[in-house]
C-alpha atoms as a PDB file:
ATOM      1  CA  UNK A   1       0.000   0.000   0.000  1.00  0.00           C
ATOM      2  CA  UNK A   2       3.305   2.431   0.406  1.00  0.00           C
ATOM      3  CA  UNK A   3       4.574   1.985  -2.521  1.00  0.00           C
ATOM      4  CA  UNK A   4       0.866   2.448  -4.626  1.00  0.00           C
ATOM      5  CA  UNK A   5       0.042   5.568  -2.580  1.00  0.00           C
ATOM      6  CA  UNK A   6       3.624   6.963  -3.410  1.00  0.00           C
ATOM      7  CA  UNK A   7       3.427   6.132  -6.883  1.00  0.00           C
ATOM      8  CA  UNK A   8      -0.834   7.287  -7.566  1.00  0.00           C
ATOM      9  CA  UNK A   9       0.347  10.712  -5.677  1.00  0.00           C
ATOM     10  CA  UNK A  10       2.978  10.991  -8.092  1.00  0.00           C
ATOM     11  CA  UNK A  11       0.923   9.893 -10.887  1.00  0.00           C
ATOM     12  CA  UNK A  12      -1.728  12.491  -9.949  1.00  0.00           C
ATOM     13  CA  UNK A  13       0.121  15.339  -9.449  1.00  0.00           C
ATOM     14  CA  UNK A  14       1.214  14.675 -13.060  1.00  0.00           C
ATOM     15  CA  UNK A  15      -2.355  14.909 -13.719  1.00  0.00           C
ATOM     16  CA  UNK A  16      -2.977  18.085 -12.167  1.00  0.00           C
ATOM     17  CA  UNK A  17      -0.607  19.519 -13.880  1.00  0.00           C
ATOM     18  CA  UNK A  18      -1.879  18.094 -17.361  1.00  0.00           C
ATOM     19  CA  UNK A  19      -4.498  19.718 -16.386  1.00  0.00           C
ATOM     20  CA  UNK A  20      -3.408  22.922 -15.649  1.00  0.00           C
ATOM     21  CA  UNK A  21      -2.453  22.791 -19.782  1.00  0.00           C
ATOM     22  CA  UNK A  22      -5.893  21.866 -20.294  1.00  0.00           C
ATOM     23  CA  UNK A  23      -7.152  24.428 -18.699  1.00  0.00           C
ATOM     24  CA  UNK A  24      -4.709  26.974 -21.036  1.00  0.00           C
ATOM     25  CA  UNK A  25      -6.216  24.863 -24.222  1.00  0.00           C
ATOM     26  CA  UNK A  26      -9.825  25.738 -23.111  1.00  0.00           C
ATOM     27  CA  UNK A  27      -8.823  29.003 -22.607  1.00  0.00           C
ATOM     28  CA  UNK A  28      -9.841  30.012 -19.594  1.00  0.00           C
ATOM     29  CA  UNK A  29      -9.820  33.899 -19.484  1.00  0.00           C
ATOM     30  CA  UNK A  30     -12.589  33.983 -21.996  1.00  0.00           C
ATOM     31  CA  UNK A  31     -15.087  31.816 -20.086  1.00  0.00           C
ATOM     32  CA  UNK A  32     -17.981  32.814 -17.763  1.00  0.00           C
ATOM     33  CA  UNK A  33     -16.481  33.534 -14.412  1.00  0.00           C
ATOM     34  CA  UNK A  34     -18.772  30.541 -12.672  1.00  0.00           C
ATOM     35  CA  UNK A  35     -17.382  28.021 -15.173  1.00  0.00           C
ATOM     36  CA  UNK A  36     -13.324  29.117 -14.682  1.00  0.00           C
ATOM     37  CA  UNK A  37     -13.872  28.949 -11.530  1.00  0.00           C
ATOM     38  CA  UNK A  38     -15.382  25.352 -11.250  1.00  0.00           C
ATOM     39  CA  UNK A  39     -12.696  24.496 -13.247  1.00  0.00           C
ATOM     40  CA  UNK A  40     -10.107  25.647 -11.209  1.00  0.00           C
ATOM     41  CA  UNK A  41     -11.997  24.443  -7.901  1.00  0.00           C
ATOM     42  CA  UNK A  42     -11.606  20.539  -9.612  1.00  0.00           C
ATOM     43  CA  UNK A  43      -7.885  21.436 -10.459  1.00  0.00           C
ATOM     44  CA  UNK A  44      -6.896  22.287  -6.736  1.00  0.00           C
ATOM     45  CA  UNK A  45      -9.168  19.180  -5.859  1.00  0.00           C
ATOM     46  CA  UNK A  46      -6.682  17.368  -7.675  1.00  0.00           C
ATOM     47  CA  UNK A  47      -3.694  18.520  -6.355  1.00  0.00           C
ATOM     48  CA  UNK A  48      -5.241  17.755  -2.991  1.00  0.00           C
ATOM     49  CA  UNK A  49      -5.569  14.048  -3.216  1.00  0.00           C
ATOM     50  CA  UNK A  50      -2.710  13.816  -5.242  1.00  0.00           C
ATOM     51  CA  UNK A  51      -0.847  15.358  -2.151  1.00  0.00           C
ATOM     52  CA  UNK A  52      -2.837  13.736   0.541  1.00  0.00           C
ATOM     53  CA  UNK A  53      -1.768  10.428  -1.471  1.00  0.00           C
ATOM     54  CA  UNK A  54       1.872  10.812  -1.632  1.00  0.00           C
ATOM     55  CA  UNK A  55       1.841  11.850   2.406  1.00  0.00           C
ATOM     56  CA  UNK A  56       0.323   8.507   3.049  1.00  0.00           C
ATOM     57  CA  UNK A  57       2.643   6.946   0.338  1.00  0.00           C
ATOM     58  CA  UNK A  58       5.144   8.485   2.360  1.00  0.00           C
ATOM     59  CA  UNK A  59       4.290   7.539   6.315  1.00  0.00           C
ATOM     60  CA  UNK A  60       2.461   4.252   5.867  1.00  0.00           C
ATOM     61  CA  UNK A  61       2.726   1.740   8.290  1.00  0.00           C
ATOM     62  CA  UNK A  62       0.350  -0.947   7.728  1.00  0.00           C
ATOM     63  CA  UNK A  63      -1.873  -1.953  10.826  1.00  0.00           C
ATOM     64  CA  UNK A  64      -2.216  -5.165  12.235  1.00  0.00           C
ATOM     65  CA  UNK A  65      -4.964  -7.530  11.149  1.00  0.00           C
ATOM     66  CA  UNK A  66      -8.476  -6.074  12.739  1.00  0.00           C
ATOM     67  CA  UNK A  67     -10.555  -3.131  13.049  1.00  0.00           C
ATOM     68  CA  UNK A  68      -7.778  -0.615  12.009  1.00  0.00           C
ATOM     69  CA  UNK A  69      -6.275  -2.484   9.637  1.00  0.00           C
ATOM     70  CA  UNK A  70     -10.034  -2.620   8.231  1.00  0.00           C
ATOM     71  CA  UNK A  71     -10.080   1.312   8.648  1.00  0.00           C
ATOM     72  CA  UNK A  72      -7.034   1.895   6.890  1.00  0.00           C
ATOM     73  CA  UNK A  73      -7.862  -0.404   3.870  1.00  0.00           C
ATOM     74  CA  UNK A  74     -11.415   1.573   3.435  1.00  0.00           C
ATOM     75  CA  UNK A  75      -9.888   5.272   4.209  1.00  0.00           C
ATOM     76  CA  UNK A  76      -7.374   4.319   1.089  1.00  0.00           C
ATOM     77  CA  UNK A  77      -9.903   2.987  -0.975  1.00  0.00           C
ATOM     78  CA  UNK A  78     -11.961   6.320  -0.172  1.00  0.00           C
ATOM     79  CA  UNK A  79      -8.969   8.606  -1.081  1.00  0.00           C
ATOM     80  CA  UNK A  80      -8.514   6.623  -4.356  1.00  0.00           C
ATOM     81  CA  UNK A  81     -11.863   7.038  -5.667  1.00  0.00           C
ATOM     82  CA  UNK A  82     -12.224  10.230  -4.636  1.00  0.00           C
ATOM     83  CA  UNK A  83      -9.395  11.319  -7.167  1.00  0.00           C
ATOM     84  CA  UNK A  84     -11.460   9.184  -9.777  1.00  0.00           C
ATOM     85  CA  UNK A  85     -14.496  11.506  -8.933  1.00  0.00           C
ATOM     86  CA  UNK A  86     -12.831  14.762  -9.083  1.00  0.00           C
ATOM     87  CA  UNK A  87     -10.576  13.981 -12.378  1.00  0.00           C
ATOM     88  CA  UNK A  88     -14.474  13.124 -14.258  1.00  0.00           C
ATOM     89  CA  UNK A  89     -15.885  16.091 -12.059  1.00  0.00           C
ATOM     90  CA  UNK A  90     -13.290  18.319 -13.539  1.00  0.00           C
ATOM     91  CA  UNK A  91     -14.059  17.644 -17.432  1.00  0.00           C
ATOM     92  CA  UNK A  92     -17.986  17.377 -16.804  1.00  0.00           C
ATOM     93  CA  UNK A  93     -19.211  19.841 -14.651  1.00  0.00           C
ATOM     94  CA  UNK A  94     -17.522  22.894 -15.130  1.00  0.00           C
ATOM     95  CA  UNK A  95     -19.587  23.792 -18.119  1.00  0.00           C
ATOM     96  CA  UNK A  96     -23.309  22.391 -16.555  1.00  0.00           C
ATOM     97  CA  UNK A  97     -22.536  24.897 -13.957  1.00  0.00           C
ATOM     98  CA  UNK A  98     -22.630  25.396 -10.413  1.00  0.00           C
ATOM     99  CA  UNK A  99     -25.954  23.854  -9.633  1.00  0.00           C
ATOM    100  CA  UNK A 100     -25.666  20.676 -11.578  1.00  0.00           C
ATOM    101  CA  UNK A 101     -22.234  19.655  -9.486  1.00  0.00           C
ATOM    102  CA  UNK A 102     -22.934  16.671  -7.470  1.00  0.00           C
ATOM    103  CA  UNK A 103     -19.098  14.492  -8.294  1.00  0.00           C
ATOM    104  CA  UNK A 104     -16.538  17.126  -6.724  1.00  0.00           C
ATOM    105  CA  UNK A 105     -18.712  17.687  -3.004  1.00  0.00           C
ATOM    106  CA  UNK A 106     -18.350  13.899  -3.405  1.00  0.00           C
ATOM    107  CA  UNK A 107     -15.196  13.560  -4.055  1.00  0.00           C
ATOM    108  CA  UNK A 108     -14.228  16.169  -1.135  1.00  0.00           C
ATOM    109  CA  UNK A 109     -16.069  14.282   1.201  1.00  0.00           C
ATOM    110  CA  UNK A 110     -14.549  10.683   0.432  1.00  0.00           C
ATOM    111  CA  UNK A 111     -11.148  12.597   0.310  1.00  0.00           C
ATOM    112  CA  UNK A 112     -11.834  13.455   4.062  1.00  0.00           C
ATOM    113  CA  UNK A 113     -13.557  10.671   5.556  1.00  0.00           C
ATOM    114  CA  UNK A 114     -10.269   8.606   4.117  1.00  0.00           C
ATOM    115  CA  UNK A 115      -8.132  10.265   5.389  1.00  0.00           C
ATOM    116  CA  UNK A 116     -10.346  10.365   8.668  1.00  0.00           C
ATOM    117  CA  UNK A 117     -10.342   6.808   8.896  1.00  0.00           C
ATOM    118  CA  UNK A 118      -6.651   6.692   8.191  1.00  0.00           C
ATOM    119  CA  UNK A 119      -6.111   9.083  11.765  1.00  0.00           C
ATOM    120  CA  UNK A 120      -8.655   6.447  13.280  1.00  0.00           C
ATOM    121  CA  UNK A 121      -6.653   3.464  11.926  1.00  0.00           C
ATOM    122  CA  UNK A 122      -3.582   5.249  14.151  1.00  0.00           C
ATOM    123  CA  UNK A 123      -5.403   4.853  17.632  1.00  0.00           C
ATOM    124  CA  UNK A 124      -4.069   6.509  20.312  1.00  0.00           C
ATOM    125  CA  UNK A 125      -0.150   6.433  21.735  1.00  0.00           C
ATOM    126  CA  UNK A 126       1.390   6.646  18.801  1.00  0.00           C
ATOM    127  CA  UNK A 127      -0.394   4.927  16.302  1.00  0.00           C
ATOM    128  CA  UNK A 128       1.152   1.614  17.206  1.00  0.00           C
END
């Protein structure tokens, strides 16, 4: 699990910046200010899990069998398909607009209950 956080963070921070150029290509200054800024909302999204990915790639120690080791498997799955949500959020809804946005909010919130269950998974003195 180390090694795949490490390497999906890395993965999508090459993503956000991709797109970051895609963002340039659709050129941004000339759209409605609602739509650039869903787009850029779903951009720093990305860099978000991307970042939150490569911390846990980072200071993973996998849990014993049980109850946290359960909590940490589910908090990474979360934080994986949450980046899956917010990479289709950011090509789809920008241009529905603000009220038809329904992947990013639930992207954000798997994001943060992963990573919730991931301090849970710790337990108390030290995480040990």
């Amino acid at each position: 699990m180390k090694r795949f956080h490490l390497i999906f963070g890395i993965v999508v921070v090459v993503v956000f910046l991709l797109t970051g150029q895609y963002m340039e290509y659709v050129d941004n200054r000339h759209l409605p200010d609602v739509t650039r800024m869903l787009y850029r909302s779903r951009h720093i999204y990305l860099l978000l899990t991307g970042l939150v990915n490569l911390v846990i790639g980072t200071y993973f120690v996998p849990r014993p069998r049980g109850w946290r080791r359960t909590l940490q498997i589910a908090g990474s799955l979360l934080i994986v398909l949450s980046t899956g949500l917010l990479l289709v959020g950011f090509f789809t809804e920008p241009r529905r607009g603000p009220d038809q946005t329904m992947l990013a909010p639930l992207g954000i919130y798997a994001v943060a209950l992963g990573t919730l269950l991931h301090v849970l998974s710790a337990g108390g003195r030290g995480g040990g």
